[in-house]
C-alpha atoms as a PDB file:
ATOM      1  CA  UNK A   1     162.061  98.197  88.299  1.00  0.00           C
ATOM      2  CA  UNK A   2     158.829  99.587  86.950  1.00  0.00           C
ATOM      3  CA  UNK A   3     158.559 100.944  83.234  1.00  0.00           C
ATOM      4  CA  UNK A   4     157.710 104.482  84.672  1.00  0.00           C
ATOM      5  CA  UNK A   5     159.327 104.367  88.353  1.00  0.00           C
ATOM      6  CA  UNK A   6     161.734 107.048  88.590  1.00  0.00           C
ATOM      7  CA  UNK A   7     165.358 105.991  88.474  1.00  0.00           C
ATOM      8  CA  UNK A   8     165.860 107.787  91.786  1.00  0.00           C
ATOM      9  CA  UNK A   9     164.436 105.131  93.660  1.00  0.00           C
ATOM     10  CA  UNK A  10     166.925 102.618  92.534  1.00  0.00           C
ATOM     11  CA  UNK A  11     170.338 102.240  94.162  1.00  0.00           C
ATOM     12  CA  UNK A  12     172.028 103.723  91.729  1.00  0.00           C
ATOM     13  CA  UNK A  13     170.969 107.178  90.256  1.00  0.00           C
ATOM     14  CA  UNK A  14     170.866 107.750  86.310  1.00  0.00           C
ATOM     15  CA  UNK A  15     171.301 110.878  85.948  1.00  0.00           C
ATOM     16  CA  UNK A  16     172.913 114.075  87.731  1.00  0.00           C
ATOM     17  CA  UNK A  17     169.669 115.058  89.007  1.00  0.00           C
ATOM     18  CA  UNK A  18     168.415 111.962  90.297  1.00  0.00           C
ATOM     19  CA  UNK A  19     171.964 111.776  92.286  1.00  0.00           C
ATOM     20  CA  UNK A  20     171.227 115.426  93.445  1.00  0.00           C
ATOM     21  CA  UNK A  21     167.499 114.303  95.122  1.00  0.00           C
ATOM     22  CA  UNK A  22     169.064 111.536  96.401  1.00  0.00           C
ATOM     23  CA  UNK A  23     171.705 113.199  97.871  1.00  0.00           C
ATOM     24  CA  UNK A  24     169.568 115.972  99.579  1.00  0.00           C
ATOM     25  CA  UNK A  25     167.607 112.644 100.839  1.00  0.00           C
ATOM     26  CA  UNK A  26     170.467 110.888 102.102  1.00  0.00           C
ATOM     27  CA  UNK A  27     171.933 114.130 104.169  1.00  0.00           C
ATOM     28  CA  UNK A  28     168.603 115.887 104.952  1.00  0.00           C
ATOM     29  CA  UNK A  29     167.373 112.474 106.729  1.00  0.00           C
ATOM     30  CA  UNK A  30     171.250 112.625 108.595  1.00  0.00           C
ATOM     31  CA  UNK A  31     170.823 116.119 109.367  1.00  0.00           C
ATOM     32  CA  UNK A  32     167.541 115.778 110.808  1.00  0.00           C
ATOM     33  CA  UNK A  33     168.583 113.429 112.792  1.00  0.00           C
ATOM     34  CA  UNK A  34     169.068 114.007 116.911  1.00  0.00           C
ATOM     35  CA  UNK A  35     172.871 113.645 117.864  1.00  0.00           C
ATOM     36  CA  UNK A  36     173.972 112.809 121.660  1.00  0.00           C
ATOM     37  CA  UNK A  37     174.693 116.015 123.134  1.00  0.00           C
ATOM     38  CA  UNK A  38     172.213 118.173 120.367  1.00  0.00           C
ATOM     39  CA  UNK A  39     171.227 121.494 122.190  1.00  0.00           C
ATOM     40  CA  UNK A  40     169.109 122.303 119.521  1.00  0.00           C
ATOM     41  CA  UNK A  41     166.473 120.442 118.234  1.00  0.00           C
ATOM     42  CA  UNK A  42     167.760 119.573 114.351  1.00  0.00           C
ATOM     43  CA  UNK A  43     164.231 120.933 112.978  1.00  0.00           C
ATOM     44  CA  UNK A  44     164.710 124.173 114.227  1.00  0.00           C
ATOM     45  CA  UNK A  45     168.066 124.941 113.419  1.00  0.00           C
ATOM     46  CA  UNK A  46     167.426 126.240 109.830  1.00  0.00           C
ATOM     47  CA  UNK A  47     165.187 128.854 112.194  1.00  0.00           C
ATOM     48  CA  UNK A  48     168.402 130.041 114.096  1.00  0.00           C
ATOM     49  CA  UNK A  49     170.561 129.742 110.753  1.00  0.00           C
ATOM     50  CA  UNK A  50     168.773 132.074 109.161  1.00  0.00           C
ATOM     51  CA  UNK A  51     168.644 134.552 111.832  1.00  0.00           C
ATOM     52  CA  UNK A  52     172.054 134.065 112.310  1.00  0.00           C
ATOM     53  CA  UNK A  53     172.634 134.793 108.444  1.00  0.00           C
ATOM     54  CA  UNK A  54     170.178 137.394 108.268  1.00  0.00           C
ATOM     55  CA  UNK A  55     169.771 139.127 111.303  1.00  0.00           C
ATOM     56  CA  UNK A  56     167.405 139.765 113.821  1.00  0.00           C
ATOM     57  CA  UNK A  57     163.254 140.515 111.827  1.00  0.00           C
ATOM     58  CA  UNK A  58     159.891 140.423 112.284  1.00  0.00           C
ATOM     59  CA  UNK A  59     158.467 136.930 112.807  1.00  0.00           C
ATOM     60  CA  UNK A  60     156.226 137.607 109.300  1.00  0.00           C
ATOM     61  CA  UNK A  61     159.676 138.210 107.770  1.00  0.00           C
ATOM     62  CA  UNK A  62     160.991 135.043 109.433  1.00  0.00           C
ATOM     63  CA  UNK A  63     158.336 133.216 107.692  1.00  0.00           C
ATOM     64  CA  UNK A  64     159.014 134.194 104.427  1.00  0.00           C
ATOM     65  CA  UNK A  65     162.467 133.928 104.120  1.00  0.00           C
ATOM     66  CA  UNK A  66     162.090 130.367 105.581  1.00  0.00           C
ATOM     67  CA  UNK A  67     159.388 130.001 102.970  1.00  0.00           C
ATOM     68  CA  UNK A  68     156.822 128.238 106.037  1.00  0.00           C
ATOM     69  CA  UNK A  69     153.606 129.057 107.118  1.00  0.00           C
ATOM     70  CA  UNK A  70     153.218 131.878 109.901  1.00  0.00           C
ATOM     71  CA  UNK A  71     152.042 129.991 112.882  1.00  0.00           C
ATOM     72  CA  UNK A  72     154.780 127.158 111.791  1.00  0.00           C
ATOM     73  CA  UNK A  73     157.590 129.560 112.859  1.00  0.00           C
ATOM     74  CA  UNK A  74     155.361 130.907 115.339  1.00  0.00           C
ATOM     75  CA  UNK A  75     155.489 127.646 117.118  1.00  0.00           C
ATOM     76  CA  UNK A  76     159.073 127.422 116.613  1.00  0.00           C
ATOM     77  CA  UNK A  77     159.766 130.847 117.868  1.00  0.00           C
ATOM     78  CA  UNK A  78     157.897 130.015 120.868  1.00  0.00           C
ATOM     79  CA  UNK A  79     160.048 126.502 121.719  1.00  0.00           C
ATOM     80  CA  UNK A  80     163.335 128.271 120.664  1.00  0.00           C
ATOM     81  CA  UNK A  81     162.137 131.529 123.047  1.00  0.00           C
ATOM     82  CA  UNK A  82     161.257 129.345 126.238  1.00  0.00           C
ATOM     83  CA  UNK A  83     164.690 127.604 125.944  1.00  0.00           C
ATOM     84  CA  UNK A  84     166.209 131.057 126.054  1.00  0.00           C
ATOM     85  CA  UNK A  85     167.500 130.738 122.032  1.00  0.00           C
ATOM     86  CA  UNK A  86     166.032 133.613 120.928  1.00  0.00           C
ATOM     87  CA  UNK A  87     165.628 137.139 122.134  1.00  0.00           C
ATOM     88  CA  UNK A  88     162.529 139.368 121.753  1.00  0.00           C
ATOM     89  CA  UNK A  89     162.571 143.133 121.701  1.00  0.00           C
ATOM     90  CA  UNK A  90     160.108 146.067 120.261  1.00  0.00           C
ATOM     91  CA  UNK A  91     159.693 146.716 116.542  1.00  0.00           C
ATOM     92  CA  UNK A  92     161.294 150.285 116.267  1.00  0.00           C
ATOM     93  CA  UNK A  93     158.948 151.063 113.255  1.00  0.00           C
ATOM     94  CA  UNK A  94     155.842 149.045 114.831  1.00  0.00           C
ATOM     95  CA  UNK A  95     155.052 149.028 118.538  1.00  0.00           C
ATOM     96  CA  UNK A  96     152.793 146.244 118.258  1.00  0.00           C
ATOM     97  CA  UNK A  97     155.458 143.951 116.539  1.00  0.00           C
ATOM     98  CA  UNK A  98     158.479 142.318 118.127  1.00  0.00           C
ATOM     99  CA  UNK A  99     161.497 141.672 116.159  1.00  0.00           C
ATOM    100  CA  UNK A 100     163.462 138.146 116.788  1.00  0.00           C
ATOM    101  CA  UNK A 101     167.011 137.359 116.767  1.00  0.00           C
ATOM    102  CA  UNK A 102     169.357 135.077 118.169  1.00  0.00           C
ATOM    103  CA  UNK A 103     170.384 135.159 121.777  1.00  0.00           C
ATOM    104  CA  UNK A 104     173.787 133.947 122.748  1.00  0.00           C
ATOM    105  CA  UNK A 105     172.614 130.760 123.917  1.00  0.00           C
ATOM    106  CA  UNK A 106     171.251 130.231 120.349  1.00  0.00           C
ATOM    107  CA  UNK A 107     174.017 131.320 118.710  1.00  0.00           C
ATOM    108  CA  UNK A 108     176.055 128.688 120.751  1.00  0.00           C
ATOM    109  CA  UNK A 109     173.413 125.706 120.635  1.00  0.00           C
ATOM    110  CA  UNK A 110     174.030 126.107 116.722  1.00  0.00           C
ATOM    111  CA  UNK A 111     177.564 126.212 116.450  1.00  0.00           C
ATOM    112  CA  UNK A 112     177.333 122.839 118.836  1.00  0.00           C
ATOM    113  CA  UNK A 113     174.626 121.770 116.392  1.00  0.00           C
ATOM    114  CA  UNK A 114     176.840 122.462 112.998  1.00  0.00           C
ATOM    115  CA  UNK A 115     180.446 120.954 114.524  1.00  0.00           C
ATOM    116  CA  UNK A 116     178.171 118.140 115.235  1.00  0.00           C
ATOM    117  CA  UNK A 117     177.353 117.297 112.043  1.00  0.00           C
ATOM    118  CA  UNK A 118     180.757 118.915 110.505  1.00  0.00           C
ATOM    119  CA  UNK A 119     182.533 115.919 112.012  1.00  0.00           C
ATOM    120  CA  UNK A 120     180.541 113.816 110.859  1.00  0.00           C
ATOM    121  CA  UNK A 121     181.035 115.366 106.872  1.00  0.00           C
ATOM    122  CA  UNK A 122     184.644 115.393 108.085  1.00  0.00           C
ATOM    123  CA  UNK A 123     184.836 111.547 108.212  1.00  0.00           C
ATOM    124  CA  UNK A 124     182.905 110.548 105.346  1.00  0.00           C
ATOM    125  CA  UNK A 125     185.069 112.826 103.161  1.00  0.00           C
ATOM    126  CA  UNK A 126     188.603 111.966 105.494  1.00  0.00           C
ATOM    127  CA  UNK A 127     189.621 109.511 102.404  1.00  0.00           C
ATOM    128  CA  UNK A 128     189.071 112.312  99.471  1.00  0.00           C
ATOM    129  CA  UNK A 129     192.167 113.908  98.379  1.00  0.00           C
ATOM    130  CA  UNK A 130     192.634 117.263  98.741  1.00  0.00           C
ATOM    131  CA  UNK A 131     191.918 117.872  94.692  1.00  0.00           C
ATOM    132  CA  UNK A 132     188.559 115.936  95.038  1.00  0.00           C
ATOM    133  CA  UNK A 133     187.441 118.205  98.035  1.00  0.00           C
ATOM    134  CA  UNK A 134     187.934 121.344  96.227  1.00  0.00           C
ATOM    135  CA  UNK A 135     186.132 120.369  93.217  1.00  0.00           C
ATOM    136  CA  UNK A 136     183.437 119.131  95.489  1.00  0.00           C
ATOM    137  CA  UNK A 137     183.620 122.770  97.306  1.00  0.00           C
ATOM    138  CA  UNK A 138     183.286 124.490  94.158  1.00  0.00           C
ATOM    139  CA  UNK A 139     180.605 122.230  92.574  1.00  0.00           C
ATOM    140  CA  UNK A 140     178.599 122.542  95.910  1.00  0.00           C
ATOM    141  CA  UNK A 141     178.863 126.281  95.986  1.00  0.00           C
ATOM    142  CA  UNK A 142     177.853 126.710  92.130  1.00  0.00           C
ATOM    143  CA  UNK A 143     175.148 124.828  92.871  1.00  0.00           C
ATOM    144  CA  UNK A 144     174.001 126.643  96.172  1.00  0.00           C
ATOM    145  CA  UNK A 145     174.031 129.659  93.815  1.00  0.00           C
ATOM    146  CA  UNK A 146     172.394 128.266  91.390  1.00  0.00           C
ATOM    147  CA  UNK A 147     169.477 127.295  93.581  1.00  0.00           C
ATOM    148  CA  UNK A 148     169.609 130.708  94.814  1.00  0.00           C
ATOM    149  CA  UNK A 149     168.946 130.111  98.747  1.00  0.00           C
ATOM    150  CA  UNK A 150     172.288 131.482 100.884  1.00  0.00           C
ATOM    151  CA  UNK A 151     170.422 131.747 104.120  1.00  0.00           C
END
Protein backbone atom coordinates (compact mmCIF):
# COMPACT_ATOMS: atom_id res chain seq x y z
CA UNK A 1 0.00 0.00 0.00
CA UNK A 2 0.70 3.59 -0.90
CA UNK A 3 1.93 6.20 1.82
CA UNK A 4 -1.33 8.27 1.20
CA UNK A 5 -3.88 5.52 -0.26
CA UNK A 6 -6.75 5.41 1.92
CA UNK A 7 -6.96 2.39 4.18
CA UNK A 8 -10.41 1.70 2.72
CA UNK A 9 -9.07 0.24 -0.23
CA UNK A 10 -7.26 -2.45 1.57
CA UNK A 11 -8.94 -5.67 2.66
CA UNK A 12 -9.14 -4.87 5.87
CA UNK A 13 -10.57 -1.44 7.08
CA UNK A 14 -8.66 0.68 9.86
CA UNK A 15 -10.94 2.42 11.23
CA UNK A 16 -14.87 2.49 11.95
CA UNK A 17 -15.40 4.71 9.13
CA UNK A 18 -13.44 3.13 6.58
CA UNK A 19 -15.52 -0.23 7.57
CA UNK A 20 -18.74 1.96 7.24
CA UNK A 21 -17.76 3.06 3.27
CA UNK A 22 -16.89 -0.21 2.72
CA UNK A 23 -19.79 -1.62 3.95
CA UNK A 24 -22.24 0.74 2.06
CA UNK A 25 -19.89 -0.48 -1.02
CA UNK A 26 -20.15 -4.01 -0.41
CA UNK A 27 -24.24 -3.94 0.03
CA UNK A 28 -25.04 -0.99 -2.30
CA UNK A 29 -23.13 -2.98 -5.26
CA UNK A 30 -25.49 -6.30 -3.87
CA UNK A 31 -28.45 -4.25 -3.76
CA UNK A 32 -28.06 -2.88 -7.07
CA UNK A 33 -27.76 -5.85 -8.34
CA UNK A 34 -30.75 -7.61 -10.68
CA UNK A 35 -32.17 -10.80 -8.85
CA UNK A 36 -34.08 -13.68 -10.93
CA UNK A 37 -37.58 -12.88 -10.60
CA UNK A 38 -36.85 -8.72 -9.82
CA UNK A 39 -40.13 -6.85 -10.86
CA UNK A 40 -38.55 -3.79 -10.25
CA UNK A 41 -35.61 -2.58 -11.65
CA UNK A 42 -33.07 -2.28 -8.34
CA UNK A 43 -32.24 1.50 -9.44
CA UNK A 44 -35.56 2.59 -9.11
CA UNK A 45 -36.66 1.14 -6.08
CA UNK A 46 -35.35 3.91 -3.71
CA UNK A 47 -38.04 5.96 -6.16
CA UNK A 48 -41.01 3.69 -4.96
CA UNK A 49 -39.47 3.50 -1.29
CA UNK A 50 -39.76 6.80 -0.79
CA UNK A 51 -43.16 7.21 -2.06
CA UNK A 52 -44.08 4.42 -0.20
CA UNK A 53 -42.54 6.14 3.04
CA UNK A 54 -43.67 9.43 2.18
CA UNK A 55 -46.64 9.43 0.28
CA UNK A 56 -47.89 10.31 -2.88
CA UNK A 57 -46.05 14.42 -4.13
CA UNK A 58 -45.25 16.42 -6.75
CA UNK A 59 -42.50 15.06 -9.00
CA UNK A 60 -40.29 18.49 -7.94
CA UNK A 61 -40.88 17.20 -4.39
CA UNK A 62 -39.85 13.69 -5.47
CA UNK A 63 -36.66 15.13 -6.56
CA UNK A 64 -35.69 16.68 -3.61
CA UNK A 65 -36.34 14.33 -1.12
CA UNK A 66 -34.39 11.81 -3.32
CA UNK A 67 -31.79 14.54 -3.46
CA UNK A 68 -31.49 13.88 -7.77
CA UNK A 69 -31.78 16.06 -10.48
CA UNK A 70 -35.43 16.81 -11.90
CA UNK A 71 -35.40 15.18 -15.24
CA UNK A 72 -33.43 12.11 -13.39
CA UNK A 73 -36.71 11.20 -11.58
CA UNK A 74 -38.51 12.43 -14.43
CA UNK A 75 -37.13 9.62 -16.43
CA UNK A 76 -37.73 7.29 -13.71
CA UNK A 77 -41.25 8.34 -13.20
CA UNK A 78 -41.83 7.79 -16.74
CA UNK A 79 -40.31 3.87 -16.79
CA UNK A 80 -42.01 3.18 -13.37
CA UNK A 81 -45.50 4.91 -14.96
CA UNK A 82 -45.46 2.81 -18.32
CA UNK A 83 -45.00 -0.42 -16.25
CA UNK A 84 -48.12 0.59 -14.38
CA UNK A 85 -45.91 1.27 -10.83
CA UNK A 86 -46.99 4.46 -10.31
CA UNK A 87 -50.24 6.33 -10.48
CA UNK A 88 -50.78 9.92 -11.73
CA UNK A 89 -53.60 12.17 -10.67
CA UNK A 90 -54.24 16.21 -10.58
CA UNK A 91 -52.43 18.49 -8.14
CA UNK A 92 -55.44 19.68 -5.92
CA UNK A 93 -53.57 23.03 -5.24
CA UNK A 94 -52.04 23.22 -8.96
CA UNK A 95 -53.97 22.14 -12.05
CA UNK A 96 -51.03 22.10 -14.12
CA UNK A 97 -49.09 19.68 -11.74
CA UNK A 98 -49.68 15.98 -11.21
CA UNK A 99 -48.94 14.42 -7.99
CA UNK A 100 -47.23 10.71 -8.02
CA UNK A 101 -47.68 7.86 -5.81
CA UNK A 102 -47.47 4.30 -5.78
CA UNK A 103 -49.95 2.10 -7.53
CA UNK A 104 -50.62 -1.34 -6.21
CA UNK A 105 -48.55 -2.97 -8.65
CA UNK A 106 -45.65 -0.82 -7.27
CA UNK A 107 -46.34 -1.32 -3.98
CA UNK A 108 -46.15 -5.15 -4.69
CA UNK A 109 -43.05 -5.12 -7.20
CA UNK A 110 -41.25 -3.60 -3.99
CA UNK A 111 -42.22 -5.79 -1.38
CA UNK A 112 -41.00 -8.70 -4.06
CA UNK A 113 -37.96 -6.46 -4.50
CA UNK A 114 -37.15 -6.06 -0.49
CA UNK A 115 -37.98 -10.05 0.51
CA UNK A 116 -35.60 -10.52 -2.27
CA UNK A 117 -32.85 -9.09 -0.86
CA UNK A 118 -34.18 -9.74 2.94
CA UNK A 119 -33.33 -13.39 2.31
CA UNK A 120 -30.48 -12.81 1.20
CA UNK A 121 -29.46 -10.49 4.68
CA UNK A 122 -31.26 -13.42 6.30
CA UNK A 123 -28.49 -15.92 5.33
CA UNK A 124 -25.49 -13.98 5.72
CA UNK A 125 -26.57 -13.12 9.28
CA UNK A 126 -28.34 -17.02 9.86
CA UNK A 127 -24.98 -17.84 12.02
CA UNK A 128 -25.21 -14.51 14.39
CA UNK A 129 -26.70 -15.16 17.66
CA UNK A 130 -29.58 -13.62 18.62
CA UNK A 131 -27.46 -11.02 21.07
CA UNK A 132 -25.20 -10.07 18.04
CA UNK A 133 -28.34 -9.26 15.83
CA UNK A 134 -29.79 -6.92 18.23
CA UNK A 135 -26.76 -4.99 18.82
CA UNK A 136 -26.36 -4.91 15.11
CA UNK A 137 -30.22 -3.63 14.95
CA UNK A 138 -29.58 -1.01 17.33
CA UNK A 139 -26.15 0.12 16.00
CA UNK A 140 -27.74 0.21 12.44
CA UNK A 141 -30.68 2.24 13.55
CA UNK A 142 -28.45 4.85 15.62
CA UNK A 143 -26.66 5.22 12.78
CA UNK A 144 -29.62 5.65 10.22
CA UNK A 145 -30.53 8.46 12.66
CA UNK A 146 -27.57 9.77 12.84
CA UNK A 147 -27.25 10.20 9.10
CA UNK A 148 -30.59 11.63 9.25
CA UNK A 149 -32.24 10.01 5.94
CA UNK A 150 -35.52 7.66 7.11
CA UNK A 151 -37.06 7.67 3.70
Amino acid sequence: MHINEPALLTNEPETAEDALAQLMMTVGRRFRARLDGDAVDPSQAALLYVLKCRGAMRLGDLAEAMKLDASTVSRHVQQLGDRGFIDRGPDPDDGRASIIGLSEAGRAGLKSSFEQRRTILAEVLSDWDDDDREQLRLQLSRLATALGDRA
